[in-house]
PDB file of N, CA and C in Angstrom:
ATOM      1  N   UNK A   1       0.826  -1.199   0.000  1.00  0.00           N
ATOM      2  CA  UNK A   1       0.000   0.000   0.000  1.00  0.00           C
ATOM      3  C   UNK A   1       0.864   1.254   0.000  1.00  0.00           C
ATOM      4  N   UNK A   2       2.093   1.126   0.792  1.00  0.00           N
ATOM      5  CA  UNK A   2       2.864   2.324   1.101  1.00  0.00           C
ATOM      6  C   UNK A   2       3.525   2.616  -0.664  1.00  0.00           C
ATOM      7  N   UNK A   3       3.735   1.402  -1.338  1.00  0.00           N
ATOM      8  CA  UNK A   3       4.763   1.735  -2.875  1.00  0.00           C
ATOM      9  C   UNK A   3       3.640   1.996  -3.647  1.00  0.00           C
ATOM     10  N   UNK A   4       2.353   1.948  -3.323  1.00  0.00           N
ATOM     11  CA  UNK A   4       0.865   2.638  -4.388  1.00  0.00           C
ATOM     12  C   UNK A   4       1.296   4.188  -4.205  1.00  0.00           C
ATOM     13  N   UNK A   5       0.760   4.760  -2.466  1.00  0.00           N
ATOM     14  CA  UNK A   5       1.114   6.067  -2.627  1.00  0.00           C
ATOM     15  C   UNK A   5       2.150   6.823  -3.212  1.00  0.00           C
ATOM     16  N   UNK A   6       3.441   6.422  -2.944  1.00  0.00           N
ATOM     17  CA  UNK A   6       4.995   6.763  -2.893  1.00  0.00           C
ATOM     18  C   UNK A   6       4.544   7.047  -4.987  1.00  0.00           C
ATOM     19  N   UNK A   7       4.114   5.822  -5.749  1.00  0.00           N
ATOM     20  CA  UNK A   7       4.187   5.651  -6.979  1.00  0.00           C
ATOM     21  C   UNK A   7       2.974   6.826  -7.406  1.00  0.00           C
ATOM     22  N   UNK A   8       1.902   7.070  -6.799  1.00  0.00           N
ATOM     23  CA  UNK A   8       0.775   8.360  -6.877  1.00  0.00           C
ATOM     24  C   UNK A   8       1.358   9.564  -7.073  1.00  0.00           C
ATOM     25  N   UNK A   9       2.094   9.568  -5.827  1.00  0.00           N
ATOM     26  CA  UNK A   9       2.776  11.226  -5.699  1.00  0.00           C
ATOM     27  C   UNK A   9       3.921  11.166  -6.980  1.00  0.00           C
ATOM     28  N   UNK A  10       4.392  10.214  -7.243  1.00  0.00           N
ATOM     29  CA  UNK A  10       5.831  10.070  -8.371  1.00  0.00           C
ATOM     30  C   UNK A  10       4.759  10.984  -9.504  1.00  0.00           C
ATOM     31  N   UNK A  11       4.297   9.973  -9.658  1.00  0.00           N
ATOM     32  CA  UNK A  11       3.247   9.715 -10.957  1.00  0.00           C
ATOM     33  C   UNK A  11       2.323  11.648 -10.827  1.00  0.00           C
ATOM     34  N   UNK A  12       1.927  12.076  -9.952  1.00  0.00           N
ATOM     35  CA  UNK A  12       1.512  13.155 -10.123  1.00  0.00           C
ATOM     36  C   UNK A  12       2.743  14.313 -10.007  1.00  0.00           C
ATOM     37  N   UNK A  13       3.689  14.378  -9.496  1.00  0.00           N
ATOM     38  CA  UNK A  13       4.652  14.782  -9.077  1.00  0.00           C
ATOM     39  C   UNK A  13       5.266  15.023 -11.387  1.00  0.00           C
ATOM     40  N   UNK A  14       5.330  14.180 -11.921  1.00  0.00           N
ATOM     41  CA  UNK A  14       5.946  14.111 -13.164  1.00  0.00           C
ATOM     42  C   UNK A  14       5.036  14.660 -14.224  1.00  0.00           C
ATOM     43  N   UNK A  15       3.883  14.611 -13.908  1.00  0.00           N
ATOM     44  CA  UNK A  15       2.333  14.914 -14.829  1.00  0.00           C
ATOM     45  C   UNK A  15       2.468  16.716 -14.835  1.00  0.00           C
ATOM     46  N   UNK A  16       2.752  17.193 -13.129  1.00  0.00           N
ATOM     47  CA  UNK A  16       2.698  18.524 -13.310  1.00  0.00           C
ATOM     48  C   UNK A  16       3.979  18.747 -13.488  1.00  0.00           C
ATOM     49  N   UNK A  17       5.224  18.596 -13.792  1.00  0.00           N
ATOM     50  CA  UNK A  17       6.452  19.093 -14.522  1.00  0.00           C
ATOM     51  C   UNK A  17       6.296  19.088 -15.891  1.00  0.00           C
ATOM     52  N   UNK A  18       5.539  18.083 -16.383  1.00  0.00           N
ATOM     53  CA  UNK A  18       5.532  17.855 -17.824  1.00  0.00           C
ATOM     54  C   UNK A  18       4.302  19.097 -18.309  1.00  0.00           C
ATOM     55  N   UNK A  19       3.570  19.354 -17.350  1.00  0.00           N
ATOM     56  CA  UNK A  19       2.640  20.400 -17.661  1.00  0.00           C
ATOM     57  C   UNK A  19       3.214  21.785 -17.967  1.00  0.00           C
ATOM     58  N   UNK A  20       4.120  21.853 -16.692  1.00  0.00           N
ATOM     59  CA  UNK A  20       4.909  23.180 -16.426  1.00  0.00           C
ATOM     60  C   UNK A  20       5.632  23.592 -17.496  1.00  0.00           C
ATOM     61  N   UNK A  21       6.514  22.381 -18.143  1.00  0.00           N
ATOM     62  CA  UNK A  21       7.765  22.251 -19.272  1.00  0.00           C
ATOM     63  C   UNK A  21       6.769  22.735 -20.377  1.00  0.00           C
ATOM     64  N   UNK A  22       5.431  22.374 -21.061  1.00  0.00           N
ATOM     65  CA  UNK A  22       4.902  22.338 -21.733  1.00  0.00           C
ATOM     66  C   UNK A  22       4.573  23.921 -22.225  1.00  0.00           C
ATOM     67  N   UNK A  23       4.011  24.359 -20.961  1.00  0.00           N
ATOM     68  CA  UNK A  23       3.557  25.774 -20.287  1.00  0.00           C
ATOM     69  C   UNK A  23       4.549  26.682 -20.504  1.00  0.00           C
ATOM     70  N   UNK A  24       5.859  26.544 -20.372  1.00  0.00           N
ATOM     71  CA  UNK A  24       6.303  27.562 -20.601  1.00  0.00           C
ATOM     72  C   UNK A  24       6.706  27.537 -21.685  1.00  0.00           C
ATOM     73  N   UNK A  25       7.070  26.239 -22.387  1.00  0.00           N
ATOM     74  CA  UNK A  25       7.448  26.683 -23.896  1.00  0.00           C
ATOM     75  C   UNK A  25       6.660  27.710 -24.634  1.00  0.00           C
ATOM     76  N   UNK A  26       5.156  27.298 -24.604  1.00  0.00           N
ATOM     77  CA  UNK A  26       3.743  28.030 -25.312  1.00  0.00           C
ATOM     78  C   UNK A  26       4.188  29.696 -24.759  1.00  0.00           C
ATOM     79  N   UNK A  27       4.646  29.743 -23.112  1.00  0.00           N
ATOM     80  CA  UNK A  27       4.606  30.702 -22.807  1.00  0.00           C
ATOM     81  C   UNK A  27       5.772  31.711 -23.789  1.00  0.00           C
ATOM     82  N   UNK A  28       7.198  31.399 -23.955  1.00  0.00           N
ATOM     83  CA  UNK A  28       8.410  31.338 -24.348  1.00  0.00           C
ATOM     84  C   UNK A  28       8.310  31.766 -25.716  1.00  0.00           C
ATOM     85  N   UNK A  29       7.256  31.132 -26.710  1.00  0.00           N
ATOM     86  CA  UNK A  29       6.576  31.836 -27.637  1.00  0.00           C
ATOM     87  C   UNK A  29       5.701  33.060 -28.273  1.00  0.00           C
ATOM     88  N   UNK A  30       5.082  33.655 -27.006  1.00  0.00           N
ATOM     89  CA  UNK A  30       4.108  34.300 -27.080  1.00  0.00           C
ATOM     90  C   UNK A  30       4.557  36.060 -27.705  1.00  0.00           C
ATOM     91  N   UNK A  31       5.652  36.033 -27.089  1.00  0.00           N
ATOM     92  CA  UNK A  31       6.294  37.264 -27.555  1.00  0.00           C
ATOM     93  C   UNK A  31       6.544  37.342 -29.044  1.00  0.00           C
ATOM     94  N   UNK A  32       7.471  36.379 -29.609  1.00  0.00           N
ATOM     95  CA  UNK A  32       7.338  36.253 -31.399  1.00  0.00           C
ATOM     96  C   UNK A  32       6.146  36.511 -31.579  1.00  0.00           C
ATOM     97  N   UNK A  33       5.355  36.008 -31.661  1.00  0.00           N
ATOM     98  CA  UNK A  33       3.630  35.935 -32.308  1.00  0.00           C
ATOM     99  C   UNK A  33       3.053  37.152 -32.110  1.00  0.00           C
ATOM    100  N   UNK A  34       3.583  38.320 -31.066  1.00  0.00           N
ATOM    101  CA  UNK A  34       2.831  39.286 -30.657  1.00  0.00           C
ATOM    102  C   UNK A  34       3.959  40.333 -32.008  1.00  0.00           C
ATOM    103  N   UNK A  35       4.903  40.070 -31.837  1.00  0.00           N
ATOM    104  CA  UNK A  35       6.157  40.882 -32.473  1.00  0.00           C
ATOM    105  C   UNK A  35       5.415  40.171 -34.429  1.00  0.00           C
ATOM    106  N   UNK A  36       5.495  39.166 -34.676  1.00  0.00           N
ATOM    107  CA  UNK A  36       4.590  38.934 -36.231  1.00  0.00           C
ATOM    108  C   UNK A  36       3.209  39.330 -36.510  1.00  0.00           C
ATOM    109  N   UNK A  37       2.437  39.112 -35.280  1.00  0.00           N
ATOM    110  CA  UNK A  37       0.814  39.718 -35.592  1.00  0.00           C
ATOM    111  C   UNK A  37       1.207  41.561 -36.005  1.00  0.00           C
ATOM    112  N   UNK A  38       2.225  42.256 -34.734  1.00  0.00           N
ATOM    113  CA  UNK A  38       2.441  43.583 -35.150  1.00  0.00           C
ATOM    114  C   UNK A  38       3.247  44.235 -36.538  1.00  0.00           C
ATOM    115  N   UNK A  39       3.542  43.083 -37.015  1.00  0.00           N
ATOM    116  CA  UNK A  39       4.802  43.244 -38.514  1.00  0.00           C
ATOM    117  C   UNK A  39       3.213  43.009 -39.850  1.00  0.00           C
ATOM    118  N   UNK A  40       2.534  42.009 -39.431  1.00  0.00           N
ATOM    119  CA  UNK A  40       1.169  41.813 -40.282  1.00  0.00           C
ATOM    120  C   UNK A  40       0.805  42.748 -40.413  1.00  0.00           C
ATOM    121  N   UNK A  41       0.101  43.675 -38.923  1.00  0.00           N
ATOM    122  CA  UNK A  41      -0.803  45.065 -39.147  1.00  0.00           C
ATOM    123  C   UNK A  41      -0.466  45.591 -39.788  1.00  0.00           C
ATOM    124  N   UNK A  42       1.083  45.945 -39.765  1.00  0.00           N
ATOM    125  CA  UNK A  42       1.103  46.963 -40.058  1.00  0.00           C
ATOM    126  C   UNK A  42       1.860  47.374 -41.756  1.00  0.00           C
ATOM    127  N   UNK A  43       1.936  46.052 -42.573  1.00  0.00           N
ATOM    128  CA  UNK A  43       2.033  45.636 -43.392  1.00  0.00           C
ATOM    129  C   UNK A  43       0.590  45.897 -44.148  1.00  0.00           C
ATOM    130  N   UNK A  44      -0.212  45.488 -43.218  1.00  0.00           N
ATOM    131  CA  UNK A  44      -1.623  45.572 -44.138  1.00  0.00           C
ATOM    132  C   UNK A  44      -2.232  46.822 -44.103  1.00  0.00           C
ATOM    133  N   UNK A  45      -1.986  47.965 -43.204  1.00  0.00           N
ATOM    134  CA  UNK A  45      -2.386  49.074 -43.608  1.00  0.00           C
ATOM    135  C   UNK A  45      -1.509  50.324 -44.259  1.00  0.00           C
ATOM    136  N   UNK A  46      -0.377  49.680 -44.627  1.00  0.00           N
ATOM    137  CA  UNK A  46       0.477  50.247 -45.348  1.00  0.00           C
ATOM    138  C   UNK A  46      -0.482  50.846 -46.799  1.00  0.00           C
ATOM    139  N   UNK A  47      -0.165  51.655 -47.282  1.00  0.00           N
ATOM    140  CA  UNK A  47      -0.601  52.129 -48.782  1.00  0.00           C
ATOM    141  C   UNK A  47       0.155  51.507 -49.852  1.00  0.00           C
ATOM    142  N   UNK A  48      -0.016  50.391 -50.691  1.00  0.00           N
ATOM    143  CA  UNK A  48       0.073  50.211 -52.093  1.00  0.00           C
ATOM    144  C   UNK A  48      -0.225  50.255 -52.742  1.00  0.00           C
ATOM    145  N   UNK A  49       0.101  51.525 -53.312  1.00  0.00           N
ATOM    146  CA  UNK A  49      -0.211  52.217 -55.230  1.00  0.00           C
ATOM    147  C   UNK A  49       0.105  51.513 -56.055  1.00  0.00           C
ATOM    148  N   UNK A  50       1.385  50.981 -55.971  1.00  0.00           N
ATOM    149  CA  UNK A  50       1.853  50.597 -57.491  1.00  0.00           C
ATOM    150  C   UNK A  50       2.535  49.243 -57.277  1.00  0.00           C
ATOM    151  N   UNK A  51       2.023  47.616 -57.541  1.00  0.00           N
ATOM    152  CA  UNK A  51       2.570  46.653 -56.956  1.00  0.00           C
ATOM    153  C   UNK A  51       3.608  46.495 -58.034  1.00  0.00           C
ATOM    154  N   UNK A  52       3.977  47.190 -58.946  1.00  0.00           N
ATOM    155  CA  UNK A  52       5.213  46.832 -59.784  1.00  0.00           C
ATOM    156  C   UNK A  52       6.412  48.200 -58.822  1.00  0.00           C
ATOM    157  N   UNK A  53       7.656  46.925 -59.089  1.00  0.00           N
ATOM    158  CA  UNK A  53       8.861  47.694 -58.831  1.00  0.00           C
ATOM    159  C   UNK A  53       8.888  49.081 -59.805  1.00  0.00           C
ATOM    160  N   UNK A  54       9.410  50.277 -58.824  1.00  0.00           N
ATOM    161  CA  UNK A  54      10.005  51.362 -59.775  1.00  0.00           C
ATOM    162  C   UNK A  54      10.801  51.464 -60.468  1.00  0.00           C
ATOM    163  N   UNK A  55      11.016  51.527 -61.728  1.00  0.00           N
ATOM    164  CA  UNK A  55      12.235  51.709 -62.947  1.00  0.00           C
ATOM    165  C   UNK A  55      13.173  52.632 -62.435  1.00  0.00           C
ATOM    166  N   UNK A  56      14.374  52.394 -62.245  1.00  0.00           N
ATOM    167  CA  UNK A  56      15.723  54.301 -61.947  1.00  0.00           C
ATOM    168  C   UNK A  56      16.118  53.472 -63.654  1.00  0.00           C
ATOM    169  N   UNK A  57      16.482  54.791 -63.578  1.00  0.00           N
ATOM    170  CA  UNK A  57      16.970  55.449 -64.662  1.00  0.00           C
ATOM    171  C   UNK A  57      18.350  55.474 -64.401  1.00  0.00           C
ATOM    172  N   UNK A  58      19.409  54.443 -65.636  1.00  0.00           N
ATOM    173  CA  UNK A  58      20.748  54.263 -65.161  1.00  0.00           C
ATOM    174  C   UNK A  58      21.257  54.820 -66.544  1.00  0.00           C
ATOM    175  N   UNK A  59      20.808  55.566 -67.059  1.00  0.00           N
ATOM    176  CA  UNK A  59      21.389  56.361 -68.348  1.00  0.00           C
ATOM    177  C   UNK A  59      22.673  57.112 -67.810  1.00  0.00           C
ATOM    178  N   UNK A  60      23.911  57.024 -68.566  1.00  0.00           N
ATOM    179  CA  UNK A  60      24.737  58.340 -67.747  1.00  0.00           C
ATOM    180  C   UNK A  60      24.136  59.555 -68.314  1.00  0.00           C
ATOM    181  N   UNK A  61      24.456  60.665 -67.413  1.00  0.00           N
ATOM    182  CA  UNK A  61      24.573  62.142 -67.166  1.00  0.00           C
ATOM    183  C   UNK A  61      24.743  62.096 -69.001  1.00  0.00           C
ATOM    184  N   UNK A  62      24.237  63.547 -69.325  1.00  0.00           N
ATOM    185  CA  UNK A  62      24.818  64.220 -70.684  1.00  0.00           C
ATOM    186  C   UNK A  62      25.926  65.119 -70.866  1.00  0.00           C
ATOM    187  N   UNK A  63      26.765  64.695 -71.796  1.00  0.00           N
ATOM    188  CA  UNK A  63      27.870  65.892 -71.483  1.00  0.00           C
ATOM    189  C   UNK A  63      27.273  67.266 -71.301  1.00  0.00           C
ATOM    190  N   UNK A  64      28.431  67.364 -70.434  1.00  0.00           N
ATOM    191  CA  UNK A  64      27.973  69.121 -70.298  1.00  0.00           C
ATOM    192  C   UNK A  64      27.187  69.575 -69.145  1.00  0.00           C
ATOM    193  N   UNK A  65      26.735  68.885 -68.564  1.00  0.00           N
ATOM    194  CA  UNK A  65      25.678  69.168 -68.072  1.00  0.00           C
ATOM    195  C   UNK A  65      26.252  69.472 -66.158  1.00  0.00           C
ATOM    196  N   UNK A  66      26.857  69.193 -66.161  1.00  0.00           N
ATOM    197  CA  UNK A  66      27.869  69.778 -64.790  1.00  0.00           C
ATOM    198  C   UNK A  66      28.783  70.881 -64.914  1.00  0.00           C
ATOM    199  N   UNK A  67      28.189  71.784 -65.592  1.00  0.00           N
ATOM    200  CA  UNK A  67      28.767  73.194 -66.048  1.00  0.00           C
ATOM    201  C   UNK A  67      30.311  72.760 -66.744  1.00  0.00           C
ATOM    202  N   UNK A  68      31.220  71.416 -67.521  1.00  0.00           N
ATOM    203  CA  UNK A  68      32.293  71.693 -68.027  1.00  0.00           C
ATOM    204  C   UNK A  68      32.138  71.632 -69.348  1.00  0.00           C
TER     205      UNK A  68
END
C-alpha cells in the first residue's frame, strides 16, 4: 500500500512538470507571435499604389551638363 502512494505522488509529481515544461514553452513563444501579428498590421495598412517595382533610370549624365 505504502509503494501505491509513494508511486501516486511520483506519478503526479511528473504529470505537473511535464505540464509546467509544456507551459512555458507556449509561454516562451508568445512574444514572437505578438512581435509577427504587429509586422502583419502593419504591413496591411500600409498604402500600395503601385505593386510593380520602380524603374531608376541608369542612363549616364549628358555631357555638359555639370557646367564643363
Amino acid at each position: 500500500m505504502d509503494a501505491q502512494i509513494v508511486l501516486g505522488i511520483l506519478a503526479t509529481a511528473g504529470a505537473v512538470s511535464i505540464f509546467m515544461f509544456a507551459l512555458k514553452g507556449l509561454l516562451d513563444q508568445v512574444p514572437d507571435v505578438i512581435r509577427s501579428w504587429r509586422r502583419i498590421v502593419v504591413e496591411a495598412r500600409r498604402p500600395h499604389s503601385d505593386p510593380r517595382p520602380e524603374q531608376e533610370d541608369h542612363r549616364p549624365p549628358a555631357a555638359g551638363v555639370d557646367g564643363r
